[in-house]
C-alpha atoms as a PDB file:
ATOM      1  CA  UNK A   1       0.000   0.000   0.000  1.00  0.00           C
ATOM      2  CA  UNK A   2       2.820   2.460   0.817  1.00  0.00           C
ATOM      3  CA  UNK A   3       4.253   1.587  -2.405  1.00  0.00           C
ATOM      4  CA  UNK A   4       0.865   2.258  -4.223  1.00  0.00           C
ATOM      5  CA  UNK A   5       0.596   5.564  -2.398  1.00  0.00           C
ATOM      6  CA  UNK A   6       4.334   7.021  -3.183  1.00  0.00           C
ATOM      7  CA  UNK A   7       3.794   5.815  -7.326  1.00  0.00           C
ATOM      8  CA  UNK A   8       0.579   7.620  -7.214  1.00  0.00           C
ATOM      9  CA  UNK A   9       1.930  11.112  -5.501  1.00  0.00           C
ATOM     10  CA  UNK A  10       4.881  11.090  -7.896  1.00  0.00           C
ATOM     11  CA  UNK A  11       3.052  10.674 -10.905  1.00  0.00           C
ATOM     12  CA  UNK A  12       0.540  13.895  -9.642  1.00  0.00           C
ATOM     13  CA  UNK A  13       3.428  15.632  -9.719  1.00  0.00           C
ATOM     14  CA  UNK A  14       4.574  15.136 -13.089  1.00  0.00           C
ATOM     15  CA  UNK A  15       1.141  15.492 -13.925  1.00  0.00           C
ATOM     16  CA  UNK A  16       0.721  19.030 -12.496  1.00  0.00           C
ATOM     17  CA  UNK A  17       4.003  19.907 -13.596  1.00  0.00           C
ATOM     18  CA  UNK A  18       2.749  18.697 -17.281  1.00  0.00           C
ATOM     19  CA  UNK A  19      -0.655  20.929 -17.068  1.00  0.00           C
ATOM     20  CA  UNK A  20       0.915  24.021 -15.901  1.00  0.00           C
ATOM     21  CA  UNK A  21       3.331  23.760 -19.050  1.00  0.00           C
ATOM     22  CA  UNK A  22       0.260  23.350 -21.252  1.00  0.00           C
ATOM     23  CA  UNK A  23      -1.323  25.997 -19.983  1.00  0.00           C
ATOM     24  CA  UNK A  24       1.105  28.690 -20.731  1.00  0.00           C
ATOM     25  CA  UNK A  25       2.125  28.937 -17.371  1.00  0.00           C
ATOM     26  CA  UNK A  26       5.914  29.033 -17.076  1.00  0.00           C
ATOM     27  CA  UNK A  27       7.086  29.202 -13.460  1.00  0.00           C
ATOM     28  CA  UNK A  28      10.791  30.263 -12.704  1.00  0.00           C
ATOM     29  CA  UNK A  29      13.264  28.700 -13.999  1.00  0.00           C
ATOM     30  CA  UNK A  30      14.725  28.954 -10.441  1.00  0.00           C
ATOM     31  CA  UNK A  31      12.956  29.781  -7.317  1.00  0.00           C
ATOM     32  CA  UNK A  32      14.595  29.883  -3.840  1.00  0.00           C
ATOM     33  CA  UNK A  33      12.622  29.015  -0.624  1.00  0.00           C
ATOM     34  CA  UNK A  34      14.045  29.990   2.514  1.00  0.00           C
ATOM     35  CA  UNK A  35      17.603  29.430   0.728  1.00  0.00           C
ATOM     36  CA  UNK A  36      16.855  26.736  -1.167  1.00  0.00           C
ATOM     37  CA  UNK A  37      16.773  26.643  -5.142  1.00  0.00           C
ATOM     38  CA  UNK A  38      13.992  24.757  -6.315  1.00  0.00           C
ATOM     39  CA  UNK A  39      14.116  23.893  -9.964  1.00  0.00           C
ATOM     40  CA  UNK A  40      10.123  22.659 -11.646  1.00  0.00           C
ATOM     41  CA  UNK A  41      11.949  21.117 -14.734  1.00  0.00           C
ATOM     42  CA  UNK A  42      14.657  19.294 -12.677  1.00  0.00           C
ATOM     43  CA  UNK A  43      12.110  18.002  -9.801  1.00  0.00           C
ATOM     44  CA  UNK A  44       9.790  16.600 -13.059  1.00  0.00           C
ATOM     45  CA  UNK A  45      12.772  14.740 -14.068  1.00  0.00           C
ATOM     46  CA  UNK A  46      13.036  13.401 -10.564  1.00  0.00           C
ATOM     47  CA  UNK A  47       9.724  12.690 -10.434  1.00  0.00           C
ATOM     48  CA  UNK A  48       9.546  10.419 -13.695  1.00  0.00           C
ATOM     49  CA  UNK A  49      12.944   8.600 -12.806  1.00  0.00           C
ATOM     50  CA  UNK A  50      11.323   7.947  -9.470  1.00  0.00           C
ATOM     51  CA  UNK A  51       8.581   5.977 -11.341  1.00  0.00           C
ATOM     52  CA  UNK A  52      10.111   4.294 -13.500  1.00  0.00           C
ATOM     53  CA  UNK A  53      12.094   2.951 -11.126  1.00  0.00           C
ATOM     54  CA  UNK A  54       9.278   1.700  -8.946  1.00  0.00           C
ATOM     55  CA  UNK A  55       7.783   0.254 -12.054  1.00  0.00           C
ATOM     56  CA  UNK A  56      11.218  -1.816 -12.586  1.00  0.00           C
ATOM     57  CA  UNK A  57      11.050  -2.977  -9.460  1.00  0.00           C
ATOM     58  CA  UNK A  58       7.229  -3.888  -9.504  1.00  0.00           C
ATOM     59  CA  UNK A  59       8.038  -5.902 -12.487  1.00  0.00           C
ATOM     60  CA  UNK A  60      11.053  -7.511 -10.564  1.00  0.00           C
ATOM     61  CA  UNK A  61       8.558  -8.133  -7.823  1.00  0.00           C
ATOM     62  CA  UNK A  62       6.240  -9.693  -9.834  1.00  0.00           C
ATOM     63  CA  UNK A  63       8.935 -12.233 -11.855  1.00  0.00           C
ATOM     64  CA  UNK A  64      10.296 -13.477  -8.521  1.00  0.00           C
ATOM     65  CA  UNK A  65       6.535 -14.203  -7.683  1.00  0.00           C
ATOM     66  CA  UNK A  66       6.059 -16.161 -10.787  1.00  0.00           C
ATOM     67  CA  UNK A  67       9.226 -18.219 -10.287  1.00  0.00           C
ATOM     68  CA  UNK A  68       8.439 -18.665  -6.958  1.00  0.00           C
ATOM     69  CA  UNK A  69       4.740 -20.237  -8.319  1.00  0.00           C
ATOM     70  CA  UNK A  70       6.806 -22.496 -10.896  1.00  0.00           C
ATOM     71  CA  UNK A  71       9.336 -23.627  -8.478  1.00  0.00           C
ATOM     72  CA  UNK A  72       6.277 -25.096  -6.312  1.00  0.00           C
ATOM     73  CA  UNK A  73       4.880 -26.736  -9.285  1.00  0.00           C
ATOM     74  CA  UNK A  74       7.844 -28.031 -10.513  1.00  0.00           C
ATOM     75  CA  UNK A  75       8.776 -29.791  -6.375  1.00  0.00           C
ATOM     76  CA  UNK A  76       4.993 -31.061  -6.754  1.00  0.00           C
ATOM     77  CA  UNK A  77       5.755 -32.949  -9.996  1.00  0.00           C
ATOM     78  CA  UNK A  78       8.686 -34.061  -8.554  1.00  0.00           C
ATOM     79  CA  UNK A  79       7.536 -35.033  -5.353  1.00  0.00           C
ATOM     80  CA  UNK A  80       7.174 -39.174  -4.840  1.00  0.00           C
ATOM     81  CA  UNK A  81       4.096 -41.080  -3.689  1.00  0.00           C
ATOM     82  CA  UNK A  82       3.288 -41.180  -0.375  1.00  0.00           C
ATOM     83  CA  UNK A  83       2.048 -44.922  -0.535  1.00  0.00           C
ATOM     84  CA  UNK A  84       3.606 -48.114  -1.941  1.00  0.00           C
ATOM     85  CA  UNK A  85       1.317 -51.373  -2.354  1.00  0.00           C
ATOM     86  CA  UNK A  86       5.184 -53.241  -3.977  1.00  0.00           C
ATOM     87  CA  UNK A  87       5.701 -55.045  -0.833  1.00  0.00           C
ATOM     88  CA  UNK A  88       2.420 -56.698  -0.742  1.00  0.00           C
ATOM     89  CA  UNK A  89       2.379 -57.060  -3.816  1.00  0.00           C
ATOM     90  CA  UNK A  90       5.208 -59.005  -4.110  1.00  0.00           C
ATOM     91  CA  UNK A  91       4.093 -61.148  -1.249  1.00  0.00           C
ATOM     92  CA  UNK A  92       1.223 -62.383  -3.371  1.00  0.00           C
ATOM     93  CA  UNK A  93       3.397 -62.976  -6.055  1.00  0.00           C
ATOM     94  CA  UNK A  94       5.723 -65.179  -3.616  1.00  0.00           C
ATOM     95  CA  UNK A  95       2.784 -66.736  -3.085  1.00  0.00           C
ATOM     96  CA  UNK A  96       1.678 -68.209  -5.642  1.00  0.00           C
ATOM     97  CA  UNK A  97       5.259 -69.270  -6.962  1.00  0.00           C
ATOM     98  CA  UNK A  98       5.500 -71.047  -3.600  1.00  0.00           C
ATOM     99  CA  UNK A  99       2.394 -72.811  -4.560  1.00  0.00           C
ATOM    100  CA  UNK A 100       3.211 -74.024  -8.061  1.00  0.00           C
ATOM    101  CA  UNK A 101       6.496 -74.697  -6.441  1.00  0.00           C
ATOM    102  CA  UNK A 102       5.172 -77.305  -4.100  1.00  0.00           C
ATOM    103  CA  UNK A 103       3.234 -79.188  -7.144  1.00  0.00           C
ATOM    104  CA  UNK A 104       3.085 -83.273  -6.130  1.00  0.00           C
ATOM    105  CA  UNK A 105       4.783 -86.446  -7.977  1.00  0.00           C
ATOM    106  CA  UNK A 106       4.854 -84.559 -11.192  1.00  0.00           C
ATOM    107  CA  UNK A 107       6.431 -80.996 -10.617  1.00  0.00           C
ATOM    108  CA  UNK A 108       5.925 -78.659 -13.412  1.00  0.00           C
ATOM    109  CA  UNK A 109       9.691 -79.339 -15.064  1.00  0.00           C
ATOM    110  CA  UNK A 110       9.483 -80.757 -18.799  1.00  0.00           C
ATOM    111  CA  UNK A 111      11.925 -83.441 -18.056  1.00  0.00           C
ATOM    112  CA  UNK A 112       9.675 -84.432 -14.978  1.00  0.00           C
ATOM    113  CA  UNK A 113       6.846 -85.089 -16.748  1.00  0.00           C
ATOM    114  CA  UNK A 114       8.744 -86.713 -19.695  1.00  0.00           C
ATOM    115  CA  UNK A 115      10.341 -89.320 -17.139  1.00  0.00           C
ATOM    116  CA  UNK A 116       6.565 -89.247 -15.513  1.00  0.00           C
ATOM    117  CA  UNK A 117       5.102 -90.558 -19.237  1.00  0.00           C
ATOM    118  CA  UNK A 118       8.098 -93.040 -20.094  1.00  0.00           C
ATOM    119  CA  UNK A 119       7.818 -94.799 -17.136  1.00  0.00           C
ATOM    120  CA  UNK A 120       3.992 -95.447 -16.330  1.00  0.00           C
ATOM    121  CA  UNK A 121       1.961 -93.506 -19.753  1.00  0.00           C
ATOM    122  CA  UNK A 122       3.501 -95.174 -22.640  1.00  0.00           C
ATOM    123  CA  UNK A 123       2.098 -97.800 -24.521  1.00  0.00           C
ATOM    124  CA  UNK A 124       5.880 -99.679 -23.586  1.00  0.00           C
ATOM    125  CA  UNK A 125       4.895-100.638 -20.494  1.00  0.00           C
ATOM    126  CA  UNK A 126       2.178-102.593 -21.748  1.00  0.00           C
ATOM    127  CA  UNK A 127       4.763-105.170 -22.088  1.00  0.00           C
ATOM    128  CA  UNK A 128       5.209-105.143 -18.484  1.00  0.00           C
ATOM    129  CA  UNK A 129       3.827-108.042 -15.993  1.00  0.00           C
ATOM    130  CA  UNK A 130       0.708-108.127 -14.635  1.00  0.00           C
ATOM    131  CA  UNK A 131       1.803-106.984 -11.171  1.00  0.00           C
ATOM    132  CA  UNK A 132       3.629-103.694 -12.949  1.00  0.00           C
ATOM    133  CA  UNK A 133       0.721-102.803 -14.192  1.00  0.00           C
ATOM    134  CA  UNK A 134      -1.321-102.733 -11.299  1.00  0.00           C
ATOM    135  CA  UNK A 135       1.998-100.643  -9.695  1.00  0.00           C
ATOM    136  CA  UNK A 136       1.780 -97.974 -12.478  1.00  0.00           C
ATOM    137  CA  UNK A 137      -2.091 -97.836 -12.408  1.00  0.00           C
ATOM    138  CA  UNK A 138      -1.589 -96.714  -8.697  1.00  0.00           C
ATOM    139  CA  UNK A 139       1.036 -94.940  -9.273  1.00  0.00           C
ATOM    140  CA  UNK A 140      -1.199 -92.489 -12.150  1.00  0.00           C
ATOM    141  CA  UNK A 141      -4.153 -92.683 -10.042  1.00  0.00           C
ATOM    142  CA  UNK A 142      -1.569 -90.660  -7.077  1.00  0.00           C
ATOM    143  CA  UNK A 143      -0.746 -88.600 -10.054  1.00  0.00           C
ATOM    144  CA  UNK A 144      -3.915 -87.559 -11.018  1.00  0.00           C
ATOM    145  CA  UNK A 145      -5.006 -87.020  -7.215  1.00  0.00           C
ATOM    146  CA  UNK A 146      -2.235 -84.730  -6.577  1.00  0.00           C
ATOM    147  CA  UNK A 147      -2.501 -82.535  -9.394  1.00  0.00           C
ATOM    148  CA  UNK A 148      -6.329 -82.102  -8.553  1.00  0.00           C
ATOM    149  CA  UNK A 149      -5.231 -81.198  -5.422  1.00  0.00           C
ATOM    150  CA  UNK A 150      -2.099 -78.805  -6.272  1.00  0.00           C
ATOM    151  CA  UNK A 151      -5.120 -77.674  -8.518  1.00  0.00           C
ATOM    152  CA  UNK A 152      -7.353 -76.569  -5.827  1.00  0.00           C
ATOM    153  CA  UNK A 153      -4.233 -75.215  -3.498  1.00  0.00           C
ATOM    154  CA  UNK A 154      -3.802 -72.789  -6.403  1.00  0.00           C
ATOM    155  CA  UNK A 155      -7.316 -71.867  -7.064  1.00  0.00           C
ATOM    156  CA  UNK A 156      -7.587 -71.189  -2.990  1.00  0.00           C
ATOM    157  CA  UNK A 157      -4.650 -69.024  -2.965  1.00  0.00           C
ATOM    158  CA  UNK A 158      -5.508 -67.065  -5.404  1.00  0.00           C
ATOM    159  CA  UNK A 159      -8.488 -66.353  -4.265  1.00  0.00           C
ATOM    160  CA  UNK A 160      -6.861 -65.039  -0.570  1.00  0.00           C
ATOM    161  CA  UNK A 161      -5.087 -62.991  -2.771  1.00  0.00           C
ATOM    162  CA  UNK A 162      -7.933 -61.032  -3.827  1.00  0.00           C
ATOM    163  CA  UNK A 163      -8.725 -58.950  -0.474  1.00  0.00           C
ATOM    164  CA  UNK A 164      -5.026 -57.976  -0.485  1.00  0.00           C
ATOM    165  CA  UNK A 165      -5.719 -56.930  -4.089  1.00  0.00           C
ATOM    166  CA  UNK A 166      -8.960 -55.130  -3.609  1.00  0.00           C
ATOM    167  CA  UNK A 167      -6.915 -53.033  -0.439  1.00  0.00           C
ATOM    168  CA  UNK A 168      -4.519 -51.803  -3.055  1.00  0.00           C
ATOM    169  CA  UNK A 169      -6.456 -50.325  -5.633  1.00  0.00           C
ATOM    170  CA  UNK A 170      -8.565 -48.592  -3.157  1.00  0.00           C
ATOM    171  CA  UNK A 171      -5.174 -47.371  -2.017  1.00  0.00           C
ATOM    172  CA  UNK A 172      -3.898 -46.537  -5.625  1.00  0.00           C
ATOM    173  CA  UNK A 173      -7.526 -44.911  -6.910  1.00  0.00           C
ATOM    174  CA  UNK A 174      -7.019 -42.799  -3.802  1.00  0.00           C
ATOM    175  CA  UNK A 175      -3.393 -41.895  -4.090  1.00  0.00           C
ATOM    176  CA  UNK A 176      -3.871 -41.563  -7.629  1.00  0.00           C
ATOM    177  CA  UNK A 177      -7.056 -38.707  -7.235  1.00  0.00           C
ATOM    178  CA  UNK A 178      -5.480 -36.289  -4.956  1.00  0.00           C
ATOM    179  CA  UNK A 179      -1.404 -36.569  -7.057  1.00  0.00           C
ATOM    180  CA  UNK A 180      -0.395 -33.179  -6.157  1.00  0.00           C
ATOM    181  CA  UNK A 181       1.772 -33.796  -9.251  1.00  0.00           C
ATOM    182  CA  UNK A 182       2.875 -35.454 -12.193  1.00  0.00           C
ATOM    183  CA  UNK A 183       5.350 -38.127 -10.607  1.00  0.00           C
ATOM    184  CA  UNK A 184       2.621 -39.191  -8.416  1.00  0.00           C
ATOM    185  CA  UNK A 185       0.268 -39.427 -10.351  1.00  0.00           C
ATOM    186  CA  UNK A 186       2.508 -41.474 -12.830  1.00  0.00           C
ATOM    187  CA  UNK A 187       3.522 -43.639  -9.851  1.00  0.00           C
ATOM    188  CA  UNK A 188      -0.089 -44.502  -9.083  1.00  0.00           C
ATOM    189  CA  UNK A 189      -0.669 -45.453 -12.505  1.00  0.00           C
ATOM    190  CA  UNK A 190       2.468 -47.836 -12.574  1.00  0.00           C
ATOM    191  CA  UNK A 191       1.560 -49.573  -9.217  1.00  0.00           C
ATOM    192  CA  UNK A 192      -2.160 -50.020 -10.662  1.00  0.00           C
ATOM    193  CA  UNK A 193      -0.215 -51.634 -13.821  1.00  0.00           C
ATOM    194  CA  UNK A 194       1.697 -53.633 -11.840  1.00  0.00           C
ATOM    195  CA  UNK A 195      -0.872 -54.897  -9.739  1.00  0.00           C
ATOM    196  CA  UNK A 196      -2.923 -55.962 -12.708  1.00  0.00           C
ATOM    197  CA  UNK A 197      -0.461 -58.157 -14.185  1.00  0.00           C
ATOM    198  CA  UNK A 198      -0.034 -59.675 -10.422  1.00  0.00           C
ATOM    199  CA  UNK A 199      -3.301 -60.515 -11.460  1.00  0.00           C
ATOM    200  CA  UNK A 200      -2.678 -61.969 -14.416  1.00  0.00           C
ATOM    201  CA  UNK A 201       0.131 -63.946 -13.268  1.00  0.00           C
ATOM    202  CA  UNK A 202      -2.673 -65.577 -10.469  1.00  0.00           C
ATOM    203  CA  UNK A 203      -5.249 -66.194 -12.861  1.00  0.00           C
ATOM    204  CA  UNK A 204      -2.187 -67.814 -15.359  1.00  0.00           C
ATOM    205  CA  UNK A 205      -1.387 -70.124 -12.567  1.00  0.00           C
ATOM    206  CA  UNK A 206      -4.880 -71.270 -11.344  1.00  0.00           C
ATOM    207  CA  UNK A 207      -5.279 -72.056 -15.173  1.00  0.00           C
ATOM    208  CA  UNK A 208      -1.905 -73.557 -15.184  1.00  0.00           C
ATOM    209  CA  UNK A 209      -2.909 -76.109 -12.480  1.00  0.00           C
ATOM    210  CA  UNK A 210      -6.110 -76.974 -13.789  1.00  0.00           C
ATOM    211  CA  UNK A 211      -4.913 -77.976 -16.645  1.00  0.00           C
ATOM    212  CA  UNK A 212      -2.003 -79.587 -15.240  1.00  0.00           C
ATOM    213  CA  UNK A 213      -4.819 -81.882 -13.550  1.00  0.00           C
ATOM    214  CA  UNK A 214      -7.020 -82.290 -16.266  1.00  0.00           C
ATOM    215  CA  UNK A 215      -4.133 -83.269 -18.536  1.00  0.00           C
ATOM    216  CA  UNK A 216      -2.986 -85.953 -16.653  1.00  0.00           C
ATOM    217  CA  UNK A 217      -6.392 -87.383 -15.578  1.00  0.00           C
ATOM    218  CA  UNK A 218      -7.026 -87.870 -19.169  1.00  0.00           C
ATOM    219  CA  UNK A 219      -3.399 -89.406 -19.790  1.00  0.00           C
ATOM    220  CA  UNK A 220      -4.559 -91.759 -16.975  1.00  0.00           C
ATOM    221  CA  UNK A 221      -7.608 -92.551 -18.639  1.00  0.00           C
ATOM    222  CA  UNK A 222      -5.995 -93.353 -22.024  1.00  0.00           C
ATOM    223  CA  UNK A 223      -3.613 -95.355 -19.896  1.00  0.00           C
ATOM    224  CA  UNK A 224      -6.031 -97.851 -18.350  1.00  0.00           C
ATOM    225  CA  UNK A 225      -7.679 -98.215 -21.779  1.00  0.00           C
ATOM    226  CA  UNK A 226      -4.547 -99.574 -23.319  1.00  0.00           C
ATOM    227  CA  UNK A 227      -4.172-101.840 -20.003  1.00  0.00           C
ATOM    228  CA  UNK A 228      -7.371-103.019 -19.838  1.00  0.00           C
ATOM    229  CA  UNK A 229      -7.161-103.998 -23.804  1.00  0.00           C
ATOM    230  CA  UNK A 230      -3.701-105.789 -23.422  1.00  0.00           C
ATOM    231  CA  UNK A 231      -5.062-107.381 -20.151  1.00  0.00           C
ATOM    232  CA  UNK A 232      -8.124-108.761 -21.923  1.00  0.00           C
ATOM    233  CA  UNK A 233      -5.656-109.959 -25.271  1.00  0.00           C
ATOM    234  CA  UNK A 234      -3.881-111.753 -22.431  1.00  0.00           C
ATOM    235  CA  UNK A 235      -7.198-113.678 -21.020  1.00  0.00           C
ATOM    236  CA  UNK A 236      -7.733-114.689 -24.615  1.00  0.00           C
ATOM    237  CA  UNK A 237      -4.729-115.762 -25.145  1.00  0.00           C
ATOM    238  CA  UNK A 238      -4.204-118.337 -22.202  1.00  0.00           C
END
């Protein structure tokens, strides 16, 4: 306000200076007051230099304001997310690995279930005797158990991973709506991103082990076909 006032009285003074010109009126080129020389054309000069100068410094005023504003925009944008679901999110992934990881008889390993086939699948062993056959005929029945049941361990896990999952997003969608700036707001997205294909790594594994168990229940079944044929050729044959 002080500023205001002093920019206003200086520029009345140029002014009156300016309308007493126009007017014909020509005051002394010098007048002395009390001892003092007072000069109109000299104090006009002051008068105009004293206002520009407080319009410099106005502007000045007004720049540091605006980088001031930027500089706060700019630490918002840069400023990290307050919440983090990575932790928990990578407990669900650990999870589920530890699951798949604990798979019965025939773990999910190529040359596991290669070895699995060659040794109690094949049509070779229908060559075995009669008492082999009833070993491997137990033996894929426990295969075909387990997997239904490494099946359903997967499916349940899973699905105790989905209350940890529904926490986060409400977490994220929150974090996300009130991002004071960019990086936050990016950081929400890439958590939400993250957590979806979490997702999609569970629901890749539940299908995984179901048709892990499906898979071998009908290798099993095509199994004791062939059996059951080559026991009944045998019957015939005695």
């Amino acid at each position: 306000m002080k500023t205001q006032g002093l920019r206003e009285a200086l520029l009345s003074g140029v002014m009156i200076a300016g309308t007493a010109a126009g007017m014909g009126i020509a005051p002394p080129v010098h007048a002395q007051f009390g001892g003092i020389v007072y000069d109109p054309s000299n104090y006009a000069q002051n008068v105009l230099t004293a206002a520009r100068s407080l319009e410099q410094i106005n502007n000045q005023i007004r720049q540091i304001q605006n980088q001031a504003t930027s500089l706060i925009n700019e630490a918002k944008n840069l400023a990290s997310l307050p919440v983090s679901t990575l932790s928990t999110l990578q407990q669900q992934v650990q999870q589920t690995r530890t699951l798949l990881a604990q798979a019965q008889r025939i773990a999910y390993s190529v040359q596991d279930i290669q070895s699995a086939f060659t040794q109690r699948y094949k049509g070779a062993n229908l060559n075995a005797s009669q008492s082999q056959m009833v070993s491997n005929a137990n033996a894929r029945w426990q295969d075909s158990v387990g997997a239904l049941e490494d099946a359903m361990r997967v499916q349940a896990g899973v699905v105790s991973n989905l209350d940890g999952t529904r926490t986060s997003i409400d977490t994220l969608v929150s974090a996300s709506q009130s991002a004071s700036g960019a990086l936050q707001a990016t950081q929400a997205g890439n958590q939400l991103l993250a957590l979806q294909s979490q997702q999609l790594a569970d629901l890749t594994a539940a299908i995984a082990a179901q048709g892990r168990a499906q898979s071998l229940e009908a290798a099993r079944n095509a199994a004791e076909e062939a059996e059951a044929r080559e026991r009944l050729r045998r019957f015939f044959k005695k």
